[in-house]
C-alpha atoms as a PDB file:
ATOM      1  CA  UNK A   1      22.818 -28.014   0.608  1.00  0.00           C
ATOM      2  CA  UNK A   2      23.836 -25.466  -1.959  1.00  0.00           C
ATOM      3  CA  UNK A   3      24.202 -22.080  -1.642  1.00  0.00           C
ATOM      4  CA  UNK A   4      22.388 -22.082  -5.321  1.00  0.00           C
ATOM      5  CA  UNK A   5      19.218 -23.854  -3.241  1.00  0.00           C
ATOM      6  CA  UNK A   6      18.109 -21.618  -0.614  1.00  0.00           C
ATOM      7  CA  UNK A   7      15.540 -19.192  -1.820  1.00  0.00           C
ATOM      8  CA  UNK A   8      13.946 -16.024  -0.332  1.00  0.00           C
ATOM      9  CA  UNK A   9      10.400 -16.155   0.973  1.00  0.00           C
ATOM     10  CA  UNK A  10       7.826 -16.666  -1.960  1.00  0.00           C
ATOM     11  CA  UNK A  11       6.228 -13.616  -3.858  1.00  0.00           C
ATOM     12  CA  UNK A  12       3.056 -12.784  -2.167  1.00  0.00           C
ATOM     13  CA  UNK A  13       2.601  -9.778  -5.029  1.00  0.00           C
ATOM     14  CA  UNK A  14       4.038  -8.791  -8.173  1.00  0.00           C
ATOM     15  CA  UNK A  15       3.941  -6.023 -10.268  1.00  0.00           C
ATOM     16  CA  UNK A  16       5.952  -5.012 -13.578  1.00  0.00           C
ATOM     17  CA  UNK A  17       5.314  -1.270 -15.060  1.00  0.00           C
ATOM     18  CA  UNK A  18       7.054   0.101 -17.649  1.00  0.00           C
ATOM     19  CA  UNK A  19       7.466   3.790 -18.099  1.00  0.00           C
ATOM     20  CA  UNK A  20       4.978   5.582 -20.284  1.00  0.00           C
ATOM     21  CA  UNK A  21       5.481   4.893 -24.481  1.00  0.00           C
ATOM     22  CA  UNK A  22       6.284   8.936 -24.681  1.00  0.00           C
ATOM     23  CA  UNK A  23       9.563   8.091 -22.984  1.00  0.00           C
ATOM     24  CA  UNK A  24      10.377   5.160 -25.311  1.00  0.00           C
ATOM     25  CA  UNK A  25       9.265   7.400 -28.163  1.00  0.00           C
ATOM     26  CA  UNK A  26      12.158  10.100 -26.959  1.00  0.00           C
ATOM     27  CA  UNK A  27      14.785   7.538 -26.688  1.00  0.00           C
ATOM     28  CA  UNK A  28      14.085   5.923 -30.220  1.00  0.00           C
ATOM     29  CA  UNK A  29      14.382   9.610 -31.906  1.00  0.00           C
ATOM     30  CA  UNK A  30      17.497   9.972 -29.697  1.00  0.00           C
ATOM     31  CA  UNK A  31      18.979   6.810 -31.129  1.00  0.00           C
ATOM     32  CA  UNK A  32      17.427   8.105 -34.773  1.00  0.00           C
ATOM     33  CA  UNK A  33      19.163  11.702 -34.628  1.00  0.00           C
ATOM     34  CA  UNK A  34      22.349  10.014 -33.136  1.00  0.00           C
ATOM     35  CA  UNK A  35      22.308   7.532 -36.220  1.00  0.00           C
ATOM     36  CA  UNK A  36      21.843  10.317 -38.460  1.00  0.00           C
ATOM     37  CA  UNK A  37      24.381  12.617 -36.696  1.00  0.00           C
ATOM     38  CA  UNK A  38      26.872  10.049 -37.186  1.00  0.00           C
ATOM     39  CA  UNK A  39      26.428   9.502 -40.538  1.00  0.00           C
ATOM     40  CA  UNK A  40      25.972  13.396 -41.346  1.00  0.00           C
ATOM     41  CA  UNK A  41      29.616  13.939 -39.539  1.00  0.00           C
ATOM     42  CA  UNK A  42      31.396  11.166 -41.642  1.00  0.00           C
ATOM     43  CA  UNK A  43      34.185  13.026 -43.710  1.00  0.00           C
ATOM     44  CA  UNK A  44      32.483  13.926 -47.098  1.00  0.00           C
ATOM     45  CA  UNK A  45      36.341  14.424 -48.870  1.00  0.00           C
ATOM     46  CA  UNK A  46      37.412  10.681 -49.637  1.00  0.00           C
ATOM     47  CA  UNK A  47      41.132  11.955 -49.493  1.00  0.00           C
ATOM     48  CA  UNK A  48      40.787  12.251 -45.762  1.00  0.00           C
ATOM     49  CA  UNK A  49      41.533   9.292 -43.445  1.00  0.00           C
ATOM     50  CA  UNK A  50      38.920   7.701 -41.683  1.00  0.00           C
ATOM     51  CA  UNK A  51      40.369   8.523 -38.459  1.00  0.00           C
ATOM     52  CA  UNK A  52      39.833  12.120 -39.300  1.00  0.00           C
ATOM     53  CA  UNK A  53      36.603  12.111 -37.298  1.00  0.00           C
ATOM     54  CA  UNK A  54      38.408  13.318 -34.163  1.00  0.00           C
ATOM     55  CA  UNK A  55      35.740  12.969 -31.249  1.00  0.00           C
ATOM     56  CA  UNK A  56      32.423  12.467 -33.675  1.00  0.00           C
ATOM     57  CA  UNK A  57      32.349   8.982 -33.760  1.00  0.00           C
ATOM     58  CA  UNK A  58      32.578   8.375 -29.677  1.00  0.00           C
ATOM     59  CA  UNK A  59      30.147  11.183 -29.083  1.00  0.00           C
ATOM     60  CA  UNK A  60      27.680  10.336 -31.879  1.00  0.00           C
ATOM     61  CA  UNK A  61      27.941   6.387 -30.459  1.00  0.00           C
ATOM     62  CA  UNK A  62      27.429   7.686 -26.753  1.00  0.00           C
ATOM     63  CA  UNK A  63      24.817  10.043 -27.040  1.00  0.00           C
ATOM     64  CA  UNK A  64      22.920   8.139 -29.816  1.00  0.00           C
ATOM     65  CA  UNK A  65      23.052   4.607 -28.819  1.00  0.00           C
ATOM     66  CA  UNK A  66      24.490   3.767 -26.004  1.00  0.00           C
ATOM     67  CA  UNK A  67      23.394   6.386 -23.588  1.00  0.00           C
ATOM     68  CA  UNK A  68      19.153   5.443 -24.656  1.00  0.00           C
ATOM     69  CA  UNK A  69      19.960   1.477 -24.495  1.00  0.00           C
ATOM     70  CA  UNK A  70      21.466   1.854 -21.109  1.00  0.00           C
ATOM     71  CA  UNK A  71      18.570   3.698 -19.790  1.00  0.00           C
ATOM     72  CA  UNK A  72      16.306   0.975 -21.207  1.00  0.00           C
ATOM     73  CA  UNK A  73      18.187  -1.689 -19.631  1.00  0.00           C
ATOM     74  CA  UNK A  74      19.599  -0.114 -16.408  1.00  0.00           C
ATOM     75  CA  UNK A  75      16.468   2.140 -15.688  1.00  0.00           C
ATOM     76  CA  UNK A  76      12.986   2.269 -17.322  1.00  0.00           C
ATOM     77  CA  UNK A  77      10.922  -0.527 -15.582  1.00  0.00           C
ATOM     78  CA  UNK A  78       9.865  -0.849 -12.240  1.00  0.00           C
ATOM     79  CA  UNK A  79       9.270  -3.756 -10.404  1.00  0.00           C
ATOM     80  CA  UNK A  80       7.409  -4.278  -7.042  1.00  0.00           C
ATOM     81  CA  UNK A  81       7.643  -7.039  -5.064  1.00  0.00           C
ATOM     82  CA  UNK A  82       5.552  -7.796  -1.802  1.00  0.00           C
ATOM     83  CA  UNK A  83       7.129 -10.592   0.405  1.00  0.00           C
ATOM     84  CA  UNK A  84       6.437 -11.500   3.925  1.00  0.00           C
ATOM     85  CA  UNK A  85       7.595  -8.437   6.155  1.00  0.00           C
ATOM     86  CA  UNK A  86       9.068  -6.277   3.395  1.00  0.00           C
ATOM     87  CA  UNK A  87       8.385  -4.775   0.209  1.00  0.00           C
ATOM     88  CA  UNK A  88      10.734  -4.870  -2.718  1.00  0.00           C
ATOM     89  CA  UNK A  89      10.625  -1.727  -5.533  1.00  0.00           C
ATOM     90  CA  UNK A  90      13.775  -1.731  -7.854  1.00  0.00           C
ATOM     91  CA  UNK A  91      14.018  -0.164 -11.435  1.00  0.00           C
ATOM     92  CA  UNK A  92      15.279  -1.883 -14.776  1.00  0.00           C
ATOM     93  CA  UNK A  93      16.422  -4.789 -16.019  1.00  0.00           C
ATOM     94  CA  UNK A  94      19.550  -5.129 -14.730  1.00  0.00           C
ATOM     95  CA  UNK A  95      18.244  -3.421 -11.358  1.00  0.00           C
ATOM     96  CA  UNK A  96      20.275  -0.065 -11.184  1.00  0.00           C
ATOM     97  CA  UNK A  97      17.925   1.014  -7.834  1.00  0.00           C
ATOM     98  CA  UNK A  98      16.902  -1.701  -5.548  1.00  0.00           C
ATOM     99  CA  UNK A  99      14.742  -0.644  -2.334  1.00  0.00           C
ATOM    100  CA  UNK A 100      13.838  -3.152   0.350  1.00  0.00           C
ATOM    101  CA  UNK A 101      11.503  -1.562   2.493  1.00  0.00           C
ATOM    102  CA  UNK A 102      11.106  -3.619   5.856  1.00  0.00           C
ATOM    103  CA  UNK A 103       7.581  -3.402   6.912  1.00  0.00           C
ATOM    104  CA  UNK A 104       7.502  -3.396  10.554  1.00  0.00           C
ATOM    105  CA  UNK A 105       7.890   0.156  10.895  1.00  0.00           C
ATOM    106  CA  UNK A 106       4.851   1.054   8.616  1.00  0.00           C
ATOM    107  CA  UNK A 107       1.751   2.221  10.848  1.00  0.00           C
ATOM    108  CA  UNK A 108      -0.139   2.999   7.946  1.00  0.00           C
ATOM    109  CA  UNK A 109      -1.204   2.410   4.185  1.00  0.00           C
ATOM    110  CA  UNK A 110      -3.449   4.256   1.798  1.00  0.00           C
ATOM    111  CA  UNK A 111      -4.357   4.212  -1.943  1.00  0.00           C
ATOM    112  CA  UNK A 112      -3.950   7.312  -3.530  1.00  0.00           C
ATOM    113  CA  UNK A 113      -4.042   9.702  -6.369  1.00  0.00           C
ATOM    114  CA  UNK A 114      -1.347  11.726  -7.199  1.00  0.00           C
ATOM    115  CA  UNK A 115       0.290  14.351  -9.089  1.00  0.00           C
ATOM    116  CA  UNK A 116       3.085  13.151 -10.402  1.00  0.00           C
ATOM    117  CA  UNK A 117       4.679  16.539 -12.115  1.00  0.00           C
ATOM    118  CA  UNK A 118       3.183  18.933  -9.830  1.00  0.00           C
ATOM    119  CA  UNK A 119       3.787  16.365  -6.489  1.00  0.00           C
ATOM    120  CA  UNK A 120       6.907  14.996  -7.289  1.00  0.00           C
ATOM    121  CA  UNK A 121       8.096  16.536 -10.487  1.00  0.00           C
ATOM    122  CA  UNK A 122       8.016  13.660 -12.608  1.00  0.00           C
ATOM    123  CA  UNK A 123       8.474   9.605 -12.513  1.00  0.00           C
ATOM    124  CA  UNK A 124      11.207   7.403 -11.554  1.00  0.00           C
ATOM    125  CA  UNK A 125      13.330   8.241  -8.387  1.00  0.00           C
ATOM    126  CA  UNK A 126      12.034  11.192  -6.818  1.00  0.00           C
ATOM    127  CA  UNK A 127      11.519  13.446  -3.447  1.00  0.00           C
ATOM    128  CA  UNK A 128       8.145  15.455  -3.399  1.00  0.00           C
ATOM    129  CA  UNK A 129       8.015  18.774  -2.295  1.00  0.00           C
ATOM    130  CA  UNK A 130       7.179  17.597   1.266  1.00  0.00           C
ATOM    131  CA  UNK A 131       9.936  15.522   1.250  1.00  0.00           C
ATOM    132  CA  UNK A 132       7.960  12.198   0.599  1.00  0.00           C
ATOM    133  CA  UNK A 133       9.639   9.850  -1.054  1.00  0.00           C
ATOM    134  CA  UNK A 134       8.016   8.758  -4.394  1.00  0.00           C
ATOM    135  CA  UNK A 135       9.224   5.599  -6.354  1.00  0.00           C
ATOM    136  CA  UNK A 136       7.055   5.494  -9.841  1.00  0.00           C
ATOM    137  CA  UNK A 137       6.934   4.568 -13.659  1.00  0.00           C
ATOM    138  CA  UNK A 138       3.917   5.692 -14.660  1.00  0.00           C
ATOM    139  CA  UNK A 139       0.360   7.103 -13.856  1.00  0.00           C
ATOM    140  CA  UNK A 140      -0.999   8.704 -11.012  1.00  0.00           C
ATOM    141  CA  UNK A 141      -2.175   6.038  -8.258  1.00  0.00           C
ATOM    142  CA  UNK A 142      -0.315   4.431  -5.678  1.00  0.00           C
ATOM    143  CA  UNK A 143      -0.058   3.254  -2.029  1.00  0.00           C
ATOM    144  CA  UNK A 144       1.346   5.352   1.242  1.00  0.00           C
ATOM    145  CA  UNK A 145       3.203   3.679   3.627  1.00  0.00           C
ATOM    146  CA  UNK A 146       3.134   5.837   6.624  1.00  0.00           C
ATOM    147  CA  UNK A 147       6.239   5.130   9.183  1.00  0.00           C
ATOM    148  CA  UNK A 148       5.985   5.780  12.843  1.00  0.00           C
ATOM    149  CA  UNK A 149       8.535   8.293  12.775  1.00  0.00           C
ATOM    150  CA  UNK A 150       6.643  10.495  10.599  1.00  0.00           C
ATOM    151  CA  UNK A 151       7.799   9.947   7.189  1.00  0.00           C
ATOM    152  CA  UNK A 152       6.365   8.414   4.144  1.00  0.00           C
ATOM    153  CA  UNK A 153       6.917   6.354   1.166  1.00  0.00           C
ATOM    154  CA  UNK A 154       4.667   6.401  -1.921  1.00  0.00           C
ATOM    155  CA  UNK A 155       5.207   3.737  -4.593  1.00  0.00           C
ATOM    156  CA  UNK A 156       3.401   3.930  -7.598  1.00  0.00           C
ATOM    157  CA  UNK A 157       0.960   1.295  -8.758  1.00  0.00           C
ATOM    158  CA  UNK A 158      -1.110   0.190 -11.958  1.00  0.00           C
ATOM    159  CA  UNK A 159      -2.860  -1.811  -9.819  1.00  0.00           C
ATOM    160  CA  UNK A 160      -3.068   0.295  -6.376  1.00  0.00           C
ATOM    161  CA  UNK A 161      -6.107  -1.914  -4.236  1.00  0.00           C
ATOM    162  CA  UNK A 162      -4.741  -5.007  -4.455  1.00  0.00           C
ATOM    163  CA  UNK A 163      -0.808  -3.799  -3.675  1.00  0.00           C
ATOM    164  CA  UNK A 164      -1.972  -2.574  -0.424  1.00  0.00           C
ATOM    165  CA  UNK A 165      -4.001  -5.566   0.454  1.00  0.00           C
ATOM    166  CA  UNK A 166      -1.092  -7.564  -0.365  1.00  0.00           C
ATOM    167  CA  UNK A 167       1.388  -5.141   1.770  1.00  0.00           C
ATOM    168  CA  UNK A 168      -1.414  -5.413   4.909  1.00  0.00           C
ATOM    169  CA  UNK A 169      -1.231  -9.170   4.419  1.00  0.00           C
ATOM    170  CA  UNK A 170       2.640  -9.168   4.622  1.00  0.00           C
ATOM    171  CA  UNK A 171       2.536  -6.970   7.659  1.00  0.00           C
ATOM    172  CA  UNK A 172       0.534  -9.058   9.609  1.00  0.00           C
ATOM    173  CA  UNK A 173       2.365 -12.330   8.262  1.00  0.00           C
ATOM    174  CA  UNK A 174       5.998 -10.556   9.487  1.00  0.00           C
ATOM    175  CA  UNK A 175       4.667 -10.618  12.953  1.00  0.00           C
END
């Protein structure tokens, strides 16, 4: 048998969210302004070399097009995955955050509404002021994992109701 043959256990939930269209909307003016920034810096005297643009060009390129499509790749959607004993949240693409959280330490799970700017101070990555750990893209409604020692994990849902009935199903299928 080949290594390329063995799979993980099967998907009991899935959920893709991308981040809200005000985000994508900042990163297309960012590419815009960098665009235009580059072409605005280009030496307007046609008796100056081309290579007279010193560190323009690399900072116009970085900060106008490579920096947004490496955030859109590497970052902006969020994927959570439910398997049997463990739930998968990871973020872009080309995942640039992966999470596996193993489920046999969760004692707990709730739907919930949230806050995210005044609770967590935004989406993606974050810490709440509690020191709950929030993984979102968008919205305000989740799930709560509760662990037995005390802390908690909330990951952000479109779909809240039928994420936790799909984590309670893969806790009691890990057992």
């Amino acid at each position: 048998m080949s290594v390329a043959a063995i799979t993980g256990p099967a998907a009991i939930y899935r959920e893709e969210q991308l981040f809200g269209w005000w985000v994508y909307a900042l990163l297309a003016a960012m590419m815009t302004f960098g665009g235009l920034g580059f072409a605005w810096t280009r030496p307007l005297d046609p008796a100056l070399p081309r290579h007279a643009w010193s560190l323009d060009l690399p900072l116009g390129v970085l900060v106008g097009v490579t920096l947004p499509s490496v955030l859109v790749v590497g970052v902006l959607r969020m994927t959570t995955e439910v398997r049997p004993g463990e739930v998968l949240v990871w973020f872009g693409w080309i995942p640039s955050y992966r999470r596996a959280v193993a489920l046999a330490g969760v004692q707990r799970v709730e739907v919930v509404r949230y806050r995210p700017l005044t609770d967590c101070g935004g989406w993606g990555v974050r810490r709440g002021r509690d020191g709950e750990r929030v993984l979102n893209a968008r919205g305000n409604q989740g799930v709560r994992l509760h662990f037995a020692d005390g802390s908690c994990l909330l990951i952000g849902s479109q779909r809240p109701e039928p994420l936790a009935t799909a984590i309670q199903s893969a806790m009691g299928s890990s057992c």
